[in-house]
PDB file of N, CA and C in Angstrom:
ATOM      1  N   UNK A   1      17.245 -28.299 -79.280  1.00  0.00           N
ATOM      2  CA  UNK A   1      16.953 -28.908 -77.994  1.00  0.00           C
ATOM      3  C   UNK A   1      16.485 -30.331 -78.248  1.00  0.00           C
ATOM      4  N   UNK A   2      16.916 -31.029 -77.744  1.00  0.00           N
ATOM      5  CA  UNK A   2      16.961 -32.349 -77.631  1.00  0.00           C
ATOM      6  C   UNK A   2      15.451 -32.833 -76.688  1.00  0.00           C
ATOM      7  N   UNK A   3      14.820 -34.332 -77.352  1.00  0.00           N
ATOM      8  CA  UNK A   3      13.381 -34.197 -76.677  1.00  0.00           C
ATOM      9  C   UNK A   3      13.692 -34.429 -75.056  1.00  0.00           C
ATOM     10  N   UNK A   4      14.930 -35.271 -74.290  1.00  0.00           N
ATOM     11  CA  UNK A   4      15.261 -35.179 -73.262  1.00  0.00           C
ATOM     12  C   UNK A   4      15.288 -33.935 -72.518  1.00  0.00           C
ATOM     13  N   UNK A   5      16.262 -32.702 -73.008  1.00  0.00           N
ATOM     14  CA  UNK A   5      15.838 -31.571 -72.296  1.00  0.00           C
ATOM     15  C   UNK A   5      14.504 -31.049 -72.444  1.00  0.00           C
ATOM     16  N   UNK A   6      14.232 -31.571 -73.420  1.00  0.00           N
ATOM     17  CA  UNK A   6      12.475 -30.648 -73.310  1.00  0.00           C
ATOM     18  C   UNK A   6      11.792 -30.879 -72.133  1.00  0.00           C
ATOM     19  N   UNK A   7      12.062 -32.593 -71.970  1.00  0.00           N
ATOM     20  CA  UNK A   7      11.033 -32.938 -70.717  1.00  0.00           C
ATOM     21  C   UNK A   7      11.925 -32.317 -69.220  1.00  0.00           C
ATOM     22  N   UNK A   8      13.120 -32.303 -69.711  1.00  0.00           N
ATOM     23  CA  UNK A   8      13.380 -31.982 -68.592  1.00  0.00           C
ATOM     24  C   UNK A   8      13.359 -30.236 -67.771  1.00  0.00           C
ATOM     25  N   UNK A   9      12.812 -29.399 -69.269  1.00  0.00           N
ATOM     26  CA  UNK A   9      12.434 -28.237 -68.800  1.00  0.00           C
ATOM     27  C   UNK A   9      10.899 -28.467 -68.692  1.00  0.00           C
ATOM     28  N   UNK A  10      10.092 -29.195 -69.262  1.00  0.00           N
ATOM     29  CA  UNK A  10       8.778 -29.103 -68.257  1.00  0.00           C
ATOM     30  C   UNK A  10       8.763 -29.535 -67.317  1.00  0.00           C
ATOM     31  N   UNK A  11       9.844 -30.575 -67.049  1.00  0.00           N
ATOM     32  CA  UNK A  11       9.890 -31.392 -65.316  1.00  0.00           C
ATOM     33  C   UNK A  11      10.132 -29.886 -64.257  1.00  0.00           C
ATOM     34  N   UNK A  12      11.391 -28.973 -64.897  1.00  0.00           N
ATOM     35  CA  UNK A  12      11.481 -27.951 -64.254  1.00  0.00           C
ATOM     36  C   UNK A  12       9.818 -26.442 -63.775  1.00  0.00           C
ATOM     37  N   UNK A  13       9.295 -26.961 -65.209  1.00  0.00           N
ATOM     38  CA  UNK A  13       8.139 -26.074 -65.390  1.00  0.00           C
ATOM     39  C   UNK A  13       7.106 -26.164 -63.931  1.00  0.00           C
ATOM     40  N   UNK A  14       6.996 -27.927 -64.187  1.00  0.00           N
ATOM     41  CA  UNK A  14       6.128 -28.558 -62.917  1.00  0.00           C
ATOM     42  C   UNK A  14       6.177 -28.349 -61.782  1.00  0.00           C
ATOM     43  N   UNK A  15       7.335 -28.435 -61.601  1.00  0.00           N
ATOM     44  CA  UNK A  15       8.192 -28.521 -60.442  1.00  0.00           C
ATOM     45  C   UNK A  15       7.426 -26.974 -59.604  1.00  0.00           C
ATOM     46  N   UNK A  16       8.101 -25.774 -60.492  1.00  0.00           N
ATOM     47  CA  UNK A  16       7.327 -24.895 -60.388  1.00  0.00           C
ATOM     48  C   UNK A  16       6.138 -24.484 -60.182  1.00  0.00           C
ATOM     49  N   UNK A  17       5.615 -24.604 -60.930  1.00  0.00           N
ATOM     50  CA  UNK A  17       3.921 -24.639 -60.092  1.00  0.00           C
ATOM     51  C   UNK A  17       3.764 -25.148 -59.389  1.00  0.00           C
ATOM     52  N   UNK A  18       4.445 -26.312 -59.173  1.00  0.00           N
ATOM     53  CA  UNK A  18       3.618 -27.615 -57.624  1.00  0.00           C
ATOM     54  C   UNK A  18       3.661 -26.704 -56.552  1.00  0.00           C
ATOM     55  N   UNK A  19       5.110 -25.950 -56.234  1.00  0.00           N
ATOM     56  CA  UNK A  19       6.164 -25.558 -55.231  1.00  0.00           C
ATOM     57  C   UNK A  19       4.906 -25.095 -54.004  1.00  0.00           C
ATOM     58  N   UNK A  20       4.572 -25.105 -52.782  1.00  0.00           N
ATOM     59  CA  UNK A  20       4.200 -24.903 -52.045  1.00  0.00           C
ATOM     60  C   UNK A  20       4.732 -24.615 -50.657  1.00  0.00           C
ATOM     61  N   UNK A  21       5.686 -24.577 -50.779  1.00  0.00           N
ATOM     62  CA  UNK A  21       6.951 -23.931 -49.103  1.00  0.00           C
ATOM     63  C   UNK A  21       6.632 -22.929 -48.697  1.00  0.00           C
ATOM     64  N   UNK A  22       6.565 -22.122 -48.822  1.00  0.00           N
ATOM     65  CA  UNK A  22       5.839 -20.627 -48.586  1.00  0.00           C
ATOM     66  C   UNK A  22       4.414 -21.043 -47.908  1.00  0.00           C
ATOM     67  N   UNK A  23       3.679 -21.757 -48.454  1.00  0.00           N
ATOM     68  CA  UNK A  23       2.315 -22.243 -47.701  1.00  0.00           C
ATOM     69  C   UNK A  23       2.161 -22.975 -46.789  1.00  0.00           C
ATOM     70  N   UNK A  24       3.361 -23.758 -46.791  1.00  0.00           N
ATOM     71  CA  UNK A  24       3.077 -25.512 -46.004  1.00  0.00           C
ATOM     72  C   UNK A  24       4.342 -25.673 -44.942  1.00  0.00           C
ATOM     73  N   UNK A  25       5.194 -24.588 -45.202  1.00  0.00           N
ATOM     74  CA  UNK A  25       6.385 -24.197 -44.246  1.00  0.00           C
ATOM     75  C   UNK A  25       7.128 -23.463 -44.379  1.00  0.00           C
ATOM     76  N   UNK A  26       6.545 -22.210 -44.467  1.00  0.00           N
ATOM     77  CA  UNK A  26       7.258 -20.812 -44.366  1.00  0.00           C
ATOM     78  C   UNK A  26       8.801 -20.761 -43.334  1.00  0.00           C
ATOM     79  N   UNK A  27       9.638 -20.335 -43.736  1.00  0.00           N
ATOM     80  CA  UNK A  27      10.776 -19.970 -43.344  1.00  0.00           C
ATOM     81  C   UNK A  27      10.631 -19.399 -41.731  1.00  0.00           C
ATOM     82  N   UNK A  28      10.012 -18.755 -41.290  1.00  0.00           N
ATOM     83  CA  UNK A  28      10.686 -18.278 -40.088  1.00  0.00           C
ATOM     84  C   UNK A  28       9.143 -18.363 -39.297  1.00  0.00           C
ATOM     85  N   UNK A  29       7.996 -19.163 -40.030  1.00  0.00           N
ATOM     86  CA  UNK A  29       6.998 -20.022 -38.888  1.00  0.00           C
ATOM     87  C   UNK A  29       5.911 -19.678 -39.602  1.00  0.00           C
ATOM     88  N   UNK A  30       4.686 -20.429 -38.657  1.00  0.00           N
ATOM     89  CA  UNK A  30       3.431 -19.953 -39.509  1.00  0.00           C
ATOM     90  C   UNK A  30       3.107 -18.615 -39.297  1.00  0.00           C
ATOM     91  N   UNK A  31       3.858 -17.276 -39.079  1.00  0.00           N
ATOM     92  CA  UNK A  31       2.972 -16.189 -38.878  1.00  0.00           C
ATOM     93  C   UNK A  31       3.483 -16.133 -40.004  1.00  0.00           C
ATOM     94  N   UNK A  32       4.739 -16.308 -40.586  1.00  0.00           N
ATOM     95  CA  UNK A  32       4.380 -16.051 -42.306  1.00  0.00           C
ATOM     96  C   UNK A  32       3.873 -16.346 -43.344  1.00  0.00           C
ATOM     97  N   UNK A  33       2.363 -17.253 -42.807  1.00  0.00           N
ATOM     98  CA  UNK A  33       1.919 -18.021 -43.801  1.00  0.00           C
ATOM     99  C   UNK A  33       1.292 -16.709 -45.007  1.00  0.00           C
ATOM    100  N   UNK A  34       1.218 -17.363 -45.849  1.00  0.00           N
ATOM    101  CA  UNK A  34       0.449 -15.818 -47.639  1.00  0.00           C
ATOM    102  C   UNK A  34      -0.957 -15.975 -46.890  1.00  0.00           C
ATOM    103  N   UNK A  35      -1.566 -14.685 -46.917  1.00  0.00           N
ATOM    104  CA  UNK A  35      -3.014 -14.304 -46.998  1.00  0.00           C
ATOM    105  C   UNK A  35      -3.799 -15.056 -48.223  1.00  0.00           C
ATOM    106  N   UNK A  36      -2.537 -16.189 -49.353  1.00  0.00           N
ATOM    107  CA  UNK A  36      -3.400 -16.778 -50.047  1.00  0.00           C
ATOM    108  C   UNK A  36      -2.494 -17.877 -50.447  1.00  0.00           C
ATOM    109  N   UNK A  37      -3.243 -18.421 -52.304  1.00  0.00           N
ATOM    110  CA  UNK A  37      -2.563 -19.541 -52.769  1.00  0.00           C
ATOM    111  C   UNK A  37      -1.414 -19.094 -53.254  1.00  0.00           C
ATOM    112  N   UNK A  38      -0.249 -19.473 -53.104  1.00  0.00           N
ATOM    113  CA  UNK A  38       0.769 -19.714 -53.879  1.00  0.00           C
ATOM    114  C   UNK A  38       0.583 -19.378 -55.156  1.00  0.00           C
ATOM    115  N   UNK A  39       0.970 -18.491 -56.017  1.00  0.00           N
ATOM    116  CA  UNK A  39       1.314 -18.742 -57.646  1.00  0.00           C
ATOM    117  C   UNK A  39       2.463 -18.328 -58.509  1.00  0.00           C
ATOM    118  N   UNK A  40       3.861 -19.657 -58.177  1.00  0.00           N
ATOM    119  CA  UNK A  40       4.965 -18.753 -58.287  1.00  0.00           C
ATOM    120  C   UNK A  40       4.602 -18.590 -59.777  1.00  0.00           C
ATOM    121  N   UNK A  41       5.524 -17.711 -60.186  1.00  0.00           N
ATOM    122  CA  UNK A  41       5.598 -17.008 -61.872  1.00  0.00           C
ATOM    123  C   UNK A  41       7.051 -17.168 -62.342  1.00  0.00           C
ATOM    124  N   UNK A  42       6.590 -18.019 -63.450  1.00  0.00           N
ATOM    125  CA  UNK A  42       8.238 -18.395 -64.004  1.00  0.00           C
ATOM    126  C   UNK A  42       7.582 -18.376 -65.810  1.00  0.00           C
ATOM    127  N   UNK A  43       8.989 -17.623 -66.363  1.00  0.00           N
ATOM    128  CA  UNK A  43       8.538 -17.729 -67.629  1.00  0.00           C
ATOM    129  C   UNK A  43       9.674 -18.486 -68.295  1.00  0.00           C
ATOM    130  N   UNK A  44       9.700 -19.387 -68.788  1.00  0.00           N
ATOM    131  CA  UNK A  44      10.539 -20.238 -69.203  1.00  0.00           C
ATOM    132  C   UNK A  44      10.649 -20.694 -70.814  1.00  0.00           C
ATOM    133  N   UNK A  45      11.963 -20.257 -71.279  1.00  0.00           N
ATOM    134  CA  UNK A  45      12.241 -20.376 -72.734  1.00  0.00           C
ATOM    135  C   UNK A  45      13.836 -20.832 -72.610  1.00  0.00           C
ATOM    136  N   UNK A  46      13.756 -22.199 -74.117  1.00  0.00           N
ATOM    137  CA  UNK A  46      14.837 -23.050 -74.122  1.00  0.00           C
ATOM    138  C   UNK A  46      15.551 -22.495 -74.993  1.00  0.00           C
ATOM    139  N   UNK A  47      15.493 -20.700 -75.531  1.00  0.00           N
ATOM    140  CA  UNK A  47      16.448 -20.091 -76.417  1.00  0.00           C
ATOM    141  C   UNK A  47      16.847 -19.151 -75.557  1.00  0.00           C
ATOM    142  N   UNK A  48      15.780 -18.843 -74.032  1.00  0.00           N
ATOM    143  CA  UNK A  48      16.506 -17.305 -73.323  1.00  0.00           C
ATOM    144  C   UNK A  48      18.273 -17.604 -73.411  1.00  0.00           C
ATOM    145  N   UNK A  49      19.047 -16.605 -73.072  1.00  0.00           N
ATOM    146  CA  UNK A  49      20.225 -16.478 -73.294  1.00  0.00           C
ATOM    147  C   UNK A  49      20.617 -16.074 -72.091  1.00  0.00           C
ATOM    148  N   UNK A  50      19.707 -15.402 -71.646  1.00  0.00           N
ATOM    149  CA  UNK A  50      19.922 -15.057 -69.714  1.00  0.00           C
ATOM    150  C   UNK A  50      18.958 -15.027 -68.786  1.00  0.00           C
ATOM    151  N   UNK A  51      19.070 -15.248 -67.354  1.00  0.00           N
ATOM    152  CA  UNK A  51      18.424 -15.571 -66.455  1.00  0.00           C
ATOM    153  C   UNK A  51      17.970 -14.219 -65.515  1.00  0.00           C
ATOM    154  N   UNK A  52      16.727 -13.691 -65.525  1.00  0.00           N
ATOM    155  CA  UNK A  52      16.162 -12.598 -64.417  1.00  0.00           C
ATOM    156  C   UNK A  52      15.585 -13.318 -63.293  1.00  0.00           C
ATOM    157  N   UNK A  53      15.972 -13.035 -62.376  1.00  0.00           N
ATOM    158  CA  UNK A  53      14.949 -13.648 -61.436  1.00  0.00           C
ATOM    159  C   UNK A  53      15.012 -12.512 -59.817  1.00  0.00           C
ATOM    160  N   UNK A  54      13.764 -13.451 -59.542  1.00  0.00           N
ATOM    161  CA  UNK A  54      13.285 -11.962 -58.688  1.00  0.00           C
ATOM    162  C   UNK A  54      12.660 -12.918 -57.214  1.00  0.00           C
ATOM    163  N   UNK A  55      12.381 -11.813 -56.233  1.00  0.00           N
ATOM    164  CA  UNK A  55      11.880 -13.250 -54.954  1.00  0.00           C
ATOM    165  C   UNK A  55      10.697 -11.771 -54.491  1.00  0.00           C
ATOM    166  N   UNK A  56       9.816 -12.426 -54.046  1.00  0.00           N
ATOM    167  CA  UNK A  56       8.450 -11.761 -53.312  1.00  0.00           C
ATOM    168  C   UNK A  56       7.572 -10.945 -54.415  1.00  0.00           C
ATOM    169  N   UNK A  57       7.001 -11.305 -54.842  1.00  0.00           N
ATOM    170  CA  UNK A  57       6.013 -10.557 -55.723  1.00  0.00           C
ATOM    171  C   UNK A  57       5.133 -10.012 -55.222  1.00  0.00           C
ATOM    172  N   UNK A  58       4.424  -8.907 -55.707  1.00  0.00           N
ATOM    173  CA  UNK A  58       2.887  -8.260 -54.757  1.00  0.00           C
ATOM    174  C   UNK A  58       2.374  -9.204 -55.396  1.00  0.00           C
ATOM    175  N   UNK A  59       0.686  -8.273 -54.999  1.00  0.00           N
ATOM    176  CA  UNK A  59      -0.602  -8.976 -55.107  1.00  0.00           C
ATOM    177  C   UNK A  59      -0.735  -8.915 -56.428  1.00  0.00           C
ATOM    178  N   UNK A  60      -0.037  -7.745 -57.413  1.00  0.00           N
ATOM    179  CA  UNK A  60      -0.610  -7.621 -58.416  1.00  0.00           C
ATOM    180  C   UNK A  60       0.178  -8.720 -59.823  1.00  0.00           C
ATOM    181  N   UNK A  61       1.419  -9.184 -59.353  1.00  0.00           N
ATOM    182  CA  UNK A  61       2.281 -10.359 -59.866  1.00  0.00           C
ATOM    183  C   UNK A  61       0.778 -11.578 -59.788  1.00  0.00           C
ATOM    184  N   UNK A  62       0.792 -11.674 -58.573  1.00  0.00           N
ATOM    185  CA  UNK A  62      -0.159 -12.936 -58.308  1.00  0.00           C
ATOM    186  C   UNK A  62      -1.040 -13.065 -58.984  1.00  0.00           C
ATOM    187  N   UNK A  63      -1.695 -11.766 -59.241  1.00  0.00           N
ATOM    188  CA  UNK A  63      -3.402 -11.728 -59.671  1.00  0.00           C
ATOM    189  C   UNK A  63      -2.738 -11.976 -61.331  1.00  0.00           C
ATOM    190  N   UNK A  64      -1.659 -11.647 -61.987  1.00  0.00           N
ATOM    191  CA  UNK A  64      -2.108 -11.525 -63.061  1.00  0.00           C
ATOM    192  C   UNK A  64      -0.808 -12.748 -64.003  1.00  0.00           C
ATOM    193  N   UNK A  65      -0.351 -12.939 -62.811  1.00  0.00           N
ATOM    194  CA  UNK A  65       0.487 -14.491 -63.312  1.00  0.00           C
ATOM    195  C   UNK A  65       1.771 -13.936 -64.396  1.00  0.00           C
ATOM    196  N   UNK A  66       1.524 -12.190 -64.422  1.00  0.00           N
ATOM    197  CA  UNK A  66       3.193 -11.711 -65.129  1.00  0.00           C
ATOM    198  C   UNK A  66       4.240 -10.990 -64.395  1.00  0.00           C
ATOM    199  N   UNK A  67       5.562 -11.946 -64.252  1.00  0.00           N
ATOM    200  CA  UNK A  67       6.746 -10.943 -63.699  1.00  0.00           C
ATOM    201  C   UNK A  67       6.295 -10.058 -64.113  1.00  0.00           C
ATOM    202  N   UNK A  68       7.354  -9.210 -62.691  1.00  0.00           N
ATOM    203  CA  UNK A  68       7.449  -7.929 -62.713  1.00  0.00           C
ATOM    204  C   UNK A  68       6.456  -6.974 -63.198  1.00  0.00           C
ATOM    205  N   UNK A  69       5.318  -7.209 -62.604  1.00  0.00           N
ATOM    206  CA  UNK A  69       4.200  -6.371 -63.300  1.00  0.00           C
ATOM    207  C   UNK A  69       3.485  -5.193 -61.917  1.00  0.00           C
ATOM    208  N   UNK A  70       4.370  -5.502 -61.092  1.00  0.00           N
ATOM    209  CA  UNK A  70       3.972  -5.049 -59.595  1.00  0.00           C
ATOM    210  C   UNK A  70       4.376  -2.947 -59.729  1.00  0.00           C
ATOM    211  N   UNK A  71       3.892  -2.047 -59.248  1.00  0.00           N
ATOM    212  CA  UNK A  71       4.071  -1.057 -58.914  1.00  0.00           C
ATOM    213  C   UNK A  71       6.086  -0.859 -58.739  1.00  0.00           C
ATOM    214  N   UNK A  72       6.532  -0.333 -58.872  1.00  0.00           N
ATOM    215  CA  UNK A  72       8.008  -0.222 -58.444  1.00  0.00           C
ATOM    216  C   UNK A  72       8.253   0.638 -56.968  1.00  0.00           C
TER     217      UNK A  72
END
């Protein structure tokens, strides 16, 4: 990896954490605002080989900042 993509996967990293849409303009109005802060969860590696990704996490994703760690 080249030091250009590096920055440009922490630009992606940042990006990520900043993200606040869900808080500051929820999709279908403020009754969907979160009962809290925002903490999306992204785990990011410049050798993964494939991409999981997932949308709505519980409380227990949030509290503990690891995919998929929620009840099934």
């Amino acid at each position: 990896m080249t030091d250009g993509q590096a920055a440009k996967l922490e630009d992606l990293r940042a990006a990520i954490e900043a993200c606040r849409i869900c808080r500051d303009a929820p999709a279908r109005g403020p009754e969907d605002r979160l009962p809290h802060e925002p903490r999306p969860v992204a785990v990011i590696s410049s050798t993964a080989r494939i991409l999981i990704s997932g949308q709505a996490p519980g409380l227990r994703v949030h509290e503990s900042g690891l995919p998929f760690n929620d009840v099934g």
